[in-house]
Protein backbone atom coordinates (compact mmCIF):
# COMPACT_ATOMS: atom_id res chain seq x y z
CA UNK A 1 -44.65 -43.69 75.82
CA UNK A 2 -43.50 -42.38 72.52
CA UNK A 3 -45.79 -43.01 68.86
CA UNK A 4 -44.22 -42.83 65.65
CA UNK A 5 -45.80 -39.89 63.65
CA UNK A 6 -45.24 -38.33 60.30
CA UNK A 7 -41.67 -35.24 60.55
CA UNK A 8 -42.58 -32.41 62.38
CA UNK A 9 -45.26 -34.40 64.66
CA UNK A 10 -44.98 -35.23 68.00
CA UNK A 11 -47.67 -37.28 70.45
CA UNK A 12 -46.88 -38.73 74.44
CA UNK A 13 -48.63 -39.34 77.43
CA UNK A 14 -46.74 -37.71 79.90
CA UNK A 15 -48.04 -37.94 83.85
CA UNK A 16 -48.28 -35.07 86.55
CA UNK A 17 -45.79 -35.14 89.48
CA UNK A 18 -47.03 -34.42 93.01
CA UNK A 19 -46.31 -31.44 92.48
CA UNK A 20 -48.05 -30.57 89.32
CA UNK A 21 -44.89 -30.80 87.26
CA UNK A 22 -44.78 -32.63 83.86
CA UNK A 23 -41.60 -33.58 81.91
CA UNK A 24 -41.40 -32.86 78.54
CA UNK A 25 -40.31 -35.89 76.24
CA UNK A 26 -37.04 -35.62 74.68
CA UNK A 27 -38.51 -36.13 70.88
CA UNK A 28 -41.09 -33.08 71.66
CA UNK A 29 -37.90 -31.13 73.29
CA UNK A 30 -35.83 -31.12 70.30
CA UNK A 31 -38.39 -30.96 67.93
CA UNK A 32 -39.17 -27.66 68.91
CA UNK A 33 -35.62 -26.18 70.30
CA UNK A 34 -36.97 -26.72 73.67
CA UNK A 35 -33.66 -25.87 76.31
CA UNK A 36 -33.80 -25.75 79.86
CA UNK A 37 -33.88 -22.00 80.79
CA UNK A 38 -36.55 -21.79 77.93
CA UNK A 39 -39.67 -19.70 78.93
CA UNK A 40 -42.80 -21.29 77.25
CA UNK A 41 -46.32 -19.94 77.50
CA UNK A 42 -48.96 -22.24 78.88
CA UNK A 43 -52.24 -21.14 77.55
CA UNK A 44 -55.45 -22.76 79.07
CA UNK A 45 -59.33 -23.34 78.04
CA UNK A 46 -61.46 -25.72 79.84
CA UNK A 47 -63.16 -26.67 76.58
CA UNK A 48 -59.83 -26.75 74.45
CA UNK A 49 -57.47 -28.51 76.74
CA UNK A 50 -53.65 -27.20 77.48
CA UNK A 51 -51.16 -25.95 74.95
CA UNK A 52 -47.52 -24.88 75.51
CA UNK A 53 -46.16 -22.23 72.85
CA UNK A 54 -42.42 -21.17 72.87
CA UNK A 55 -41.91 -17.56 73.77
CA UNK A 56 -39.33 -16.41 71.56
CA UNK A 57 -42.09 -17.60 68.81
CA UNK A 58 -44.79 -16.26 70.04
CA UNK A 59 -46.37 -13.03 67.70
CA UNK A 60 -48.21 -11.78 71.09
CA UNK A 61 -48.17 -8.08 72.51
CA UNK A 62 -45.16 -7.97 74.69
CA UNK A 63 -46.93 -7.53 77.77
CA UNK A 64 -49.04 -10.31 77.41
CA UNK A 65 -46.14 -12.45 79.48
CA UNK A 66 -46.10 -9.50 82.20
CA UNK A 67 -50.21 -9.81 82.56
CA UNK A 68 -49.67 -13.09 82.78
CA UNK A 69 -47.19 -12.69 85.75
CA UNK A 70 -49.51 -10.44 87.34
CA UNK A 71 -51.90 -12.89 87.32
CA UNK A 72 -50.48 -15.57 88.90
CA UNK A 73 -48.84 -13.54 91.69
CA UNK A 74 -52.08 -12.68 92.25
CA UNK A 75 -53.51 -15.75 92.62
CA UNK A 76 -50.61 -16.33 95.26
CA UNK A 77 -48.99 -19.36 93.12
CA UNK A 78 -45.49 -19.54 92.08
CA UNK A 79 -43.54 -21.35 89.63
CA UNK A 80 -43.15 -24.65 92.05
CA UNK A 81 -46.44 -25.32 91.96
């Protein structure tokens, strides 16, 4: 379910697959250059919610995405869910 907003906006309701997965909407996909193959950060705060940020725009240290590997191998999860 896709709402008109102002250029540059986006808004859905997306649901969660069995296995944890979300799609993307098309309109948010091209709005940002989203391709598959893309590698997108997923940052998370209980209070704050979810956000996805695109790496190649990302201003962060670059071994932010390799802590962030670490992690989750860690925790014993992979990219499947």
């Amino acid at each position: 379910m896709a709402l008109q907003f102002p250029k540059g906006k986006f808004l859905s309701i997306v649901k969660v697959g069995e296995k944890g997965q979300i799609v993307i909407p098309k309109g948010a996909r091209e709005l940002f250059g989203i391709r598959p193959g893309d590698s997108l950060l997923l940052m998370a705060d209980k209070k704050r919610g979810i956000a996805l940020v695109a790496a190649d725009e990302l201003s962060a240290p670059a071994g932010l995405f390799e802590l962030a590997k670490q992690a989750e191998d860690e925790n014993g999860k992979d990219s499947d869910g």
